[in-house]
C-alpha atoms as a PDB file:
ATOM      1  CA  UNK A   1      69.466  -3.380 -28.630  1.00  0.00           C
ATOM      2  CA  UNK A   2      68.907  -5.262 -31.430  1.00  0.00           C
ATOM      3  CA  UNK A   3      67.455  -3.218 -34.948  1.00  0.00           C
ATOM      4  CA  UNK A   4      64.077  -5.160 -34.674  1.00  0.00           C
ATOM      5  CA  UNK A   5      63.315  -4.863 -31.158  1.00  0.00           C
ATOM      6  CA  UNK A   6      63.202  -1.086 -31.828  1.00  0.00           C
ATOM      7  CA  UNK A   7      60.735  -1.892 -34.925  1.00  0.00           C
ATOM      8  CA  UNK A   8      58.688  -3.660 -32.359  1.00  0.00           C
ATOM      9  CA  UNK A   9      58.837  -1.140 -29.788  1.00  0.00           C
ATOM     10  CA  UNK A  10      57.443   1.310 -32.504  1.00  0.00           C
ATOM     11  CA  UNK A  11      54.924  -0.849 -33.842  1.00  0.00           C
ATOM     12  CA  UNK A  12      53.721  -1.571 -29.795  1.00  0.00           C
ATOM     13  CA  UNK A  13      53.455   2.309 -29.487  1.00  0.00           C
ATOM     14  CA  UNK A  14      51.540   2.277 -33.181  1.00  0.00           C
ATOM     15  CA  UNK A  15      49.124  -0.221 -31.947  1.00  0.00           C
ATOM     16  CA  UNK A  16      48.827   1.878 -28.329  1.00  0.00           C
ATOM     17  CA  UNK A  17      47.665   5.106 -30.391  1.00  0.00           C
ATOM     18  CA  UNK A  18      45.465   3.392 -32.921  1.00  0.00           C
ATOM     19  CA  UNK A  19      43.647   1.382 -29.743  1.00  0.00           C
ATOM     20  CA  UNK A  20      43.508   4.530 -27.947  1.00  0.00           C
ATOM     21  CA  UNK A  21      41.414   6.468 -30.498  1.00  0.00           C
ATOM     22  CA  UNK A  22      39.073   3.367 -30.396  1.00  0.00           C
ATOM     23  CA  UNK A  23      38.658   3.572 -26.884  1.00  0.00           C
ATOM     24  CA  UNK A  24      38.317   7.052 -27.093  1.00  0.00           C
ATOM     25  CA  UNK A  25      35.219   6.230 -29.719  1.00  0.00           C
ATOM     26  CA  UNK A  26      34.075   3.595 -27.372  1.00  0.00           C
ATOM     27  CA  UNK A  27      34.089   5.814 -24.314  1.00  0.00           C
ATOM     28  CA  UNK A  28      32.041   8.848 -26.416  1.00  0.00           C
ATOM     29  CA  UNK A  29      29.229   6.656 -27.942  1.00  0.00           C
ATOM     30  CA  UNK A  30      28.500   4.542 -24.433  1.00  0.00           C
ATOM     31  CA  UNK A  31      28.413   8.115 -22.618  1.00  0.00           C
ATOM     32  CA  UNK A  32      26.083   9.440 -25.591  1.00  0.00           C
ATOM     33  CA  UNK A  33      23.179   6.164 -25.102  1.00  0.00           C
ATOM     34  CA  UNK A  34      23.198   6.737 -21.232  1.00  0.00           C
ATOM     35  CA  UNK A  35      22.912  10.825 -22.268  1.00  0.00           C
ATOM     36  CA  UNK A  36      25.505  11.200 -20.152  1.00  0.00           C
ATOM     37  CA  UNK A  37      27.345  13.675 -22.862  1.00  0.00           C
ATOM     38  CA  UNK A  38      25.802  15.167 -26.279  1.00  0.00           C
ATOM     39  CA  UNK A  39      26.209  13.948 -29.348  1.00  0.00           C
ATOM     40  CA  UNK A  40      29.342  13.520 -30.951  1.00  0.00           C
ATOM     41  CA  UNK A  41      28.647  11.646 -34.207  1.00  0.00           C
ATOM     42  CA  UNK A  42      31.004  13.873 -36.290  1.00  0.00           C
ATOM     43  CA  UNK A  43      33.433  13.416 -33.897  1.00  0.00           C
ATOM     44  CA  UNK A  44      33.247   9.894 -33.829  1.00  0.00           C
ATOM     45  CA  UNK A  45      33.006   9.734 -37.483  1.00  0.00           C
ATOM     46  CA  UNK A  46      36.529  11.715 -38.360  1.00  0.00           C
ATOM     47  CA  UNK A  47      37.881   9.520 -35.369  1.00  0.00           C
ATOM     48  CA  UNK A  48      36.604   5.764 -37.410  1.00  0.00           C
ATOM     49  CA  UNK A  49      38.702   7.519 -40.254  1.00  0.00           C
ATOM     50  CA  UNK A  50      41.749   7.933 -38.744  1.00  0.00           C
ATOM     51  CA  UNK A  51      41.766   4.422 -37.275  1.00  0.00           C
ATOM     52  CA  UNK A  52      41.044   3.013 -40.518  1.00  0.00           C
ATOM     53  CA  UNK A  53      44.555   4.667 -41.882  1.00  0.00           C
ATOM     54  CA  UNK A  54      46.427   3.499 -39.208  1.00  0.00           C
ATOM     55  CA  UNK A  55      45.074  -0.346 -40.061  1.00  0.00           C
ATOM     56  CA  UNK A  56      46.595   0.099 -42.852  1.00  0.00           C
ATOM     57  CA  UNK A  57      49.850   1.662 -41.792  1.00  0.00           C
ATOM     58  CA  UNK A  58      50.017  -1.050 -39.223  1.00  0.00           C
ATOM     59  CA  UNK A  59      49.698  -4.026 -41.069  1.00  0.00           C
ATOM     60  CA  UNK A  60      52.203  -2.409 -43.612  1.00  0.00           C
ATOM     61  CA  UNK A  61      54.674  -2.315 -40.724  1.00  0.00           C
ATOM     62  CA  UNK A  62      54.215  -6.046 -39.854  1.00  0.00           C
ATOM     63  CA  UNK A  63      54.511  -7.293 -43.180  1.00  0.00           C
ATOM     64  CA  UNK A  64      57.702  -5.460 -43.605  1.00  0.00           C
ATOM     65  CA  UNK A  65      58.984  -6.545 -40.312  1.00  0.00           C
ATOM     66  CA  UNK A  66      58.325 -10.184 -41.770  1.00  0.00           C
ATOM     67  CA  UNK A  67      59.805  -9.678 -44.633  1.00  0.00           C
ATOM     68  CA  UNK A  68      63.179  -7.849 -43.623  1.00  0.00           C
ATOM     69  CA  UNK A  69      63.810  -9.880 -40.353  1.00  0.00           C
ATOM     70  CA  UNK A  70      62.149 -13.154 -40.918  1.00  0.00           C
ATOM     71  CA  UNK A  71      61.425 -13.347 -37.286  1.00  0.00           C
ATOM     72  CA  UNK A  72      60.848 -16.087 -34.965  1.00  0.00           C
ATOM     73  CA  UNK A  73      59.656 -17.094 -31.801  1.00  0.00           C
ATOM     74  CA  UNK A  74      58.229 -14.435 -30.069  1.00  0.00           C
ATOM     75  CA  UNK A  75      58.803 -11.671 -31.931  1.00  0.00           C
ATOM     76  CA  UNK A  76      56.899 -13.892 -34.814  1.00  0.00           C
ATOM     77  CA  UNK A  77      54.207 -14.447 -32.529  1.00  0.00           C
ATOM     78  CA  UNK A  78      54.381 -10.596 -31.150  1.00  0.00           C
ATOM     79  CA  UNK A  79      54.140  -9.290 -34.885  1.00  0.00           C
ATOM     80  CA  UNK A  80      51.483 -11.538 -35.803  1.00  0.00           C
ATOM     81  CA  UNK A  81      49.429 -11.241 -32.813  1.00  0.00           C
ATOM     82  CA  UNK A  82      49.833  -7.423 -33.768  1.00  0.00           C
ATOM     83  CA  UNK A  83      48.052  -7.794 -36.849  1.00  0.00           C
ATOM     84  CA  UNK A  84      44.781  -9.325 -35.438  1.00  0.00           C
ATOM     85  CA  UNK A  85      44.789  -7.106 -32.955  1.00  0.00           C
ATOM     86  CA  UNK A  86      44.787  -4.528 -35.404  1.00  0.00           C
ATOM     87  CA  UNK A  87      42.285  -5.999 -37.499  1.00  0.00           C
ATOM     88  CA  UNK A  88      39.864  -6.264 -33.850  1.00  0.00           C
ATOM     89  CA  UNK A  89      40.369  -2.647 -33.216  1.00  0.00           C
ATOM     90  CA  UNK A  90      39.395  -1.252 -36.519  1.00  0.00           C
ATOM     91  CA  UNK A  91      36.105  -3.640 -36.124  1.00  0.00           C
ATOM     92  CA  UNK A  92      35.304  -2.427 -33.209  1.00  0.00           C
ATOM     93  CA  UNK A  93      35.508   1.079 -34.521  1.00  0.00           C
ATOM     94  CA  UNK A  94      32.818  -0.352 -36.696  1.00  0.00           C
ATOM     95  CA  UNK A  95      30.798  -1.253 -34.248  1.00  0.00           C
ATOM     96  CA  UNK A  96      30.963   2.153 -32.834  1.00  0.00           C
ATOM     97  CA  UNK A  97      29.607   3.543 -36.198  1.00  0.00           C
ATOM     98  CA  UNK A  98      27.020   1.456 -36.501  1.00  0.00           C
ATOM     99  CA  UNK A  99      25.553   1.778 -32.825  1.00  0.00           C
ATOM    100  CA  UNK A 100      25.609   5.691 -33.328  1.00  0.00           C
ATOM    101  CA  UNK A 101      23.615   5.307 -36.719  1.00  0.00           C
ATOM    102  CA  UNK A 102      21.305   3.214 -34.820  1.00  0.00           C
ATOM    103  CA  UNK A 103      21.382   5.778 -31.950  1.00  0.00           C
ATOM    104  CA  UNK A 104      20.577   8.711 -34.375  1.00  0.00           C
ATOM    105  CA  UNK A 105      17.240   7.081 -35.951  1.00  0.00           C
ATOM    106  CA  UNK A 106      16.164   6.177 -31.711  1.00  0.00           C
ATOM    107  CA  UNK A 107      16.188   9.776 -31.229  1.00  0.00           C
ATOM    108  CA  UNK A 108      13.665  10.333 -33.905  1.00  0.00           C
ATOM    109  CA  UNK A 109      11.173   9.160 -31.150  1.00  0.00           C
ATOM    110  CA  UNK A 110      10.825  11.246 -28.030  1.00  0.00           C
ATOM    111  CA  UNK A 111      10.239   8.807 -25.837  1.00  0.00           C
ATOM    112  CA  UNK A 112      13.548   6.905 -26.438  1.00  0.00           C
ATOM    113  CA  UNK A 113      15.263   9.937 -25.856  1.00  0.00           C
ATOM    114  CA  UNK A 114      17.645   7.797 -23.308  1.00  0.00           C
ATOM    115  CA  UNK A 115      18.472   3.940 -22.816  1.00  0.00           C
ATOM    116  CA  UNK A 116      19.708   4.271 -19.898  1.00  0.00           C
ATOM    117  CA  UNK A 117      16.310   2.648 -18.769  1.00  0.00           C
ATOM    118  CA  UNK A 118      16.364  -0.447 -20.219  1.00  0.00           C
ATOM    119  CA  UNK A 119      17.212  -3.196 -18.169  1.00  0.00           C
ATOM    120  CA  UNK A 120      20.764  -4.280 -17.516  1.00  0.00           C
ATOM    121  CA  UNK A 121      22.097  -1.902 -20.719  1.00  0.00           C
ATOM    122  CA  UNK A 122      24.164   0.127 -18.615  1.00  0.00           C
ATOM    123  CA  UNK A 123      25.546  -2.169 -17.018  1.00  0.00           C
ATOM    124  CA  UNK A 124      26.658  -4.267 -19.987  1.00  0.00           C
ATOM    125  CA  UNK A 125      27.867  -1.378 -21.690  1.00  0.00           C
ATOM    126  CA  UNK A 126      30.037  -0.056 -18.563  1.00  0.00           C
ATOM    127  CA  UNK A 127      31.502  -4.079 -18.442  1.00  0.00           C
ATOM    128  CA  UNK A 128      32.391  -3.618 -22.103  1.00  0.00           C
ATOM    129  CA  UNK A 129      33.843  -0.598 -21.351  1.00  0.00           C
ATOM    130  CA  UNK A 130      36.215  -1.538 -19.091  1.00  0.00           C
ATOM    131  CA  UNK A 131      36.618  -4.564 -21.044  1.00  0.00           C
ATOM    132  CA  UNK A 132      38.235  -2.998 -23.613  1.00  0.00           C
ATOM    133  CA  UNK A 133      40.698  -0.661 -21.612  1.00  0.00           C
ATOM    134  CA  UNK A 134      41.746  -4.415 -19.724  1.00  0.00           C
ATOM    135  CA  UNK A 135      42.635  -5.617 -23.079  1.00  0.00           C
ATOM    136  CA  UNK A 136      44.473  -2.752 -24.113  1.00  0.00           C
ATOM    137  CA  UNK A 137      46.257  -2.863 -20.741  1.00  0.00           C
ATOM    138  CA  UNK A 138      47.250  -6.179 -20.928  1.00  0.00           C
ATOM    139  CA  UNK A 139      48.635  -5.849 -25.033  1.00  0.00           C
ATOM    140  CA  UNK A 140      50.783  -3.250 -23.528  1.00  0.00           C
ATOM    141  CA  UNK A 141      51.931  -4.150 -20.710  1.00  0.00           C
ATOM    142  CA  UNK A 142      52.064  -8.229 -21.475  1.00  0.00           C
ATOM    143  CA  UNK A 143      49.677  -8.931 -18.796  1.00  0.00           C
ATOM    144  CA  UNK A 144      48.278 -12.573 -18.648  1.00  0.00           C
ATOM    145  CA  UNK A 145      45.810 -12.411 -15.705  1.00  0.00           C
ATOM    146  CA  UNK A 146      44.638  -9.503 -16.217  1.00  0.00           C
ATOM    147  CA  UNK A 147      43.847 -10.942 -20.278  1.00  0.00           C
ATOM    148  CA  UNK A 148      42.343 -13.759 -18.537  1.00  0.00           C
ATOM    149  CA  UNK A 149      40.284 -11.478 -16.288  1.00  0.00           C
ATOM    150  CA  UNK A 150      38.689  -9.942 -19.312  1.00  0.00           C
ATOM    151  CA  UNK A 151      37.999 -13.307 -21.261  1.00  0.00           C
ATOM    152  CA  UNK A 152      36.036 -14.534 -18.125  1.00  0.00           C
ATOM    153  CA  UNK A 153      33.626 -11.283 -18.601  1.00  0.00           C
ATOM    154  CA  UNK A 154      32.849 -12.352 -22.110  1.00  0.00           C
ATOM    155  CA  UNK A 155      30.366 -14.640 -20.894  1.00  0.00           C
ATOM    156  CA  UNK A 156      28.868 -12.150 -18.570  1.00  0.00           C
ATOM    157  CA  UNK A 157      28.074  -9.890 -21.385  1.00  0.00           C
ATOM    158  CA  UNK A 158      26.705 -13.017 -23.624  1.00  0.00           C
ATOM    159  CA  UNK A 159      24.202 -13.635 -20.466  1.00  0.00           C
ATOM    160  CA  UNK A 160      23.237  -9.581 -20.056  1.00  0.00           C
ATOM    161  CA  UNK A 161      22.320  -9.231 -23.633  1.00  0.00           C
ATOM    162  CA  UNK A 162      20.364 -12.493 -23.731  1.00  0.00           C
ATOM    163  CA  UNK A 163      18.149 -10.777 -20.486  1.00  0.00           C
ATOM    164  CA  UNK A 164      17.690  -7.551 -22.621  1.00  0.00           C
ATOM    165  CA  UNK A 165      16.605  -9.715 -25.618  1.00  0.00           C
ATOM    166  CA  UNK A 166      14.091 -11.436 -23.695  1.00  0.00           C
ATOM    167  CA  UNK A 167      12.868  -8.199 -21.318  1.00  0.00           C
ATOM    168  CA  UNK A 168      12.489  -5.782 -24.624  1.00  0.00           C
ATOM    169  CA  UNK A 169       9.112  -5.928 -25.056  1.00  0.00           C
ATOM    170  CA  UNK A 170       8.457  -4.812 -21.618  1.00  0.00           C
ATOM    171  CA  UNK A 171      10.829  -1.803 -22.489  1.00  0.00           C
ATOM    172  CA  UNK A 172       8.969  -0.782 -25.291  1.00  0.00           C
ATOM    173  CA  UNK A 173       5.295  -1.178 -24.625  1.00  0.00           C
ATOM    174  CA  UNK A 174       4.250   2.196 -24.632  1.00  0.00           C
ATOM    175  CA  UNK A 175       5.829   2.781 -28.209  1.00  0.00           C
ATOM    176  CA  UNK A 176       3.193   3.650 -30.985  1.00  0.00           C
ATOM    177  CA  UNK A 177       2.067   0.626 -32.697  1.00  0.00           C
ATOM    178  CA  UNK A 178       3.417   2.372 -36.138  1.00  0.00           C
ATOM    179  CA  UNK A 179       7.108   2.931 -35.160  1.00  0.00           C
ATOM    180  CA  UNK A 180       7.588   0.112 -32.637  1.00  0.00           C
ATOM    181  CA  UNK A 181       9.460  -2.401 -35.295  1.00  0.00           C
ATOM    182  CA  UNK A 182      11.597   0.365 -35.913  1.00  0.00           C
ATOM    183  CA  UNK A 183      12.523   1.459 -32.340  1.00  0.00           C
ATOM    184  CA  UNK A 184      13.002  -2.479 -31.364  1.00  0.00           C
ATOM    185  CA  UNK A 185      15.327  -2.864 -34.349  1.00  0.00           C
ATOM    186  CA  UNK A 186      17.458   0.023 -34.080  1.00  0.00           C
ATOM    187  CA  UNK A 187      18.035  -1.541 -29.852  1.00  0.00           C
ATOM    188  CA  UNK A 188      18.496  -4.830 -30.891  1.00  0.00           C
ATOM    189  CA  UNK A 189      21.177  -3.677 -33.178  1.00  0.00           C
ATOM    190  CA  UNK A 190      23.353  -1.367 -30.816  1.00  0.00           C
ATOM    191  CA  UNK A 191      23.000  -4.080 -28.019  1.00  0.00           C
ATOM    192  CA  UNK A 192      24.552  -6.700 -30.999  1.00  0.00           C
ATOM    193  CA  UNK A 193      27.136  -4.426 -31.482  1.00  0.00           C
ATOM    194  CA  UNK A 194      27.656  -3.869 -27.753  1.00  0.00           C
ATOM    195  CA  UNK A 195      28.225  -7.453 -27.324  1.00  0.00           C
ATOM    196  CA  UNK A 196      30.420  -7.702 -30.417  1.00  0.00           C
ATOM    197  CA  UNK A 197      32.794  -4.946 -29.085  1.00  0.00           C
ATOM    198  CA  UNK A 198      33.183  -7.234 -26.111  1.00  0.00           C
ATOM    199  CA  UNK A 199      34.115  -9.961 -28.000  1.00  0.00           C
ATOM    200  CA  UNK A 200      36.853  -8.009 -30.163  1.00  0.00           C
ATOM    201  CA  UNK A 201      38.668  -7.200 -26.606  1.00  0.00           C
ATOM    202  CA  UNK A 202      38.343 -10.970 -25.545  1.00  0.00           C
ATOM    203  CA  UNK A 203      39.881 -11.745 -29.187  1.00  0.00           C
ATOM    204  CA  UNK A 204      42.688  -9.286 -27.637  1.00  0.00           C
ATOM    205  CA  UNK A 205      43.407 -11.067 -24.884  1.00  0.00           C
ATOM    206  CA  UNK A 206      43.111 -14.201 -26.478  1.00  0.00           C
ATOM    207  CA  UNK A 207      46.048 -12.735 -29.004  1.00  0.00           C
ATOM    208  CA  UNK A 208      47.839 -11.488 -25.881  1.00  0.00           C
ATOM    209  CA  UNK A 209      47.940 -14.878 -24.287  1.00  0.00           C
ATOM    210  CA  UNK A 210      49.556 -16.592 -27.837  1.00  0.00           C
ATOM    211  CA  UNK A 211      51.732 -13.534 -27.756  1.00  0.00           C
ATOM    212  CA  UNK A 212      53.247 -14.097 -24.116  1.00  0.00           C
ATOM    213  CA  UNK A 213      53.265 -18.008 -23.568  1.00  0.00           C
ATOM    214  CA  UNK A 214      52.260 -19.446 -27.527  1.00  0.00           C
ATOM    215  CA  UNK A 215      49.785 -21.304 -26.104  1.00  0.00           C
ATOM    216  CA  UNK A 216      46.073 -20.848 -28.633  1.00  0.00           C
ATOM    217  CA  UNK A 217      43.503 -20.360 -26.343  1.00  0.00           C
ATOM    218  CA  UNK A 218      40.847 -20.100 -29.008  1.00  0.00           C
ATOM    219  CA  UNK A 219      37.961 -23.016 -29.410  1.00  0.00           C
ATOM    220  CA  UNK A 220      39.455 -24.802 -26.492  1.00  0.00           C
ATOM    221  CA  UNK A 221      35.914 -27.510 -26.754  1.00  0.00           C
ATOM    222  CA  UNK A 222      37.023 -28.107 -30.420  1.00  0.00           C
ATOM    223  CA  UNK A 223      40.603 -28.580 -29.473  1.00  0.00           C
ATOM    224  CA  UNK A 224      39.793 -31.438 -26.653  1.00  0.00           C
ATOM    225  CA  UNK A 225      37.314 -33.199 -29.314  1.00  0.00           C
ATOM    226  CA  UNK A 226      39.911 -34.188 -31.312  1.00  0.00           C
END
C-alpha cells in the first residue's frame, strides 16, 4: 500500500469523527425543538468547539497531503473534495448554534414551549435529519445513489419551509401582540437554518459525486446556458 493511500485512509477516518460529532449536534438540537429530550445547549456548545479544531486539523492535513505528494486524479479530487466537506460540516455546526440560541429566547414564552406543532416542522427537520446521516454514508462509503438520493430531498425541504413561511401566522395567532415579532423571528430563523443544514449535506453529496466519477454536478442550469 502505497504511503498516501494510508494518509487518505486517516484523513477519511478524520473527516468520519469530525462529521459524527456534527450529527451528533444535529440529532440533540432537532430532538430538543420537538421536546423530545431536555436541553443540551452546553453540550452542544463544547461539541461546536471541538468541531471547529478539527476544521482546522483537517484542512492542515490536506494541504500537507498536497504539498508532499502532489497528487492527482482521484486522490486530488478525494483530498479536495475533503476540504469542502470539511468546511460544510463545521457550517452546519453553525447552524446548530444558532437554532439553539433561537430556541433558548422561544422558551421565554410559555406558550411556545414546543414546535412540534407547527405545521410540517417535524417533518422537515426529521428529512434533514436523515439527510445528513445519507451524506455522511455516502462520503464514507463512496456511495453515488445513495448521494443522489439525498440531493433529490433538497428540494423537498426548499418546498416544506416555503409552506411554514406562508402558514406562520396561523401558528402564532394567539401570541401577545407585544412579543409576537419576537417569537415569529426567532422561528423563521431556526427553520432558515433547518433548511441550510440540508443544503450543507446536498453540498456533500454533490462533493461525493466529483469525488467518485469527477463529474461537477453543481449549477447544472448555468452549465447548459453556456
Amino acid at each position: 500500500m502505497r504511503h498516501l493511500d494510508i494518509e487518505i485512509d486517516d484523513l477519511r477516518s478524520s473527516l468520519v469523527n469530525m462529521s459524527n460529532l456534527v450529527k451528533e449536534m444535529i440529532n440533540s438540537t432537532i430532538d430538543q425543538l420537538l421536546m423530545k429530550s431536555e436541553s443540551s445547549i452546553s453540550m452542544i456548545d463544547s461539541t461546536e468547539r471541538e468541531v471547529n479544531i478539527q476544521q482546522i486539523v483537517i484542512d492542515e492535513k490536506c494541504l500537507k497531503l498536497i504539498a508532499l505528494y502532489q497528487p492527482v486524479g482521484m486522490d486530488l479530487r478525494f483530498i479536495t473534495s475533503a476540504m469542502k466537506i470539511n468546511s460544510d460540516l463545521e457550517r452546519m455546526g453553525d447552524e446548530v448554534i444558532n437554532i439553539s440560541r433561537s430556541w433558548t429566547n422561544l422558551v421565554k414564552y410559555p406558550e411556545f414551549q414546543s414546535l412540534a406543532e407547527l405545521p410540517n416542522l417535524p417533518k422537515m427537520a426529521e428529512i434533514v435529519r436523515k439527510m445528513v446521516e445519507d451524506s455522511i454514508a455516502a462520503f464514507n462509503t463512496s456511495d453515488i445513489k445513495l448521494a443522489d438520493s439525498v440531493l433529490k430531498q433538497d428540494d423537498e425541504v426548499d418546498e416544506l419551509k416555503e409552506y411554514i413561511f406562508k402558514n406562520l401566522g396561523e401558528f402564532i395567532k394567539k401570541s401577545p401582540i407585544d412579543s409576537i415579532i419576537f417569537i415569529s423571528m426567532d422561528i423563521i430563523f431556526i427553520v432558515k437554518s433547518i433548511e441550510r443544514i440540508g443544503a450543507h449535506a446536498a453540498n456533500i453529496c454533490e462533493d461525493v459525486i466529483f469525488m467518485a466519477q469527477g463529474k461537477d454536478i453543481r449549477h447544472p442550469k448555468a452549465v447548459s446556458a453556456k
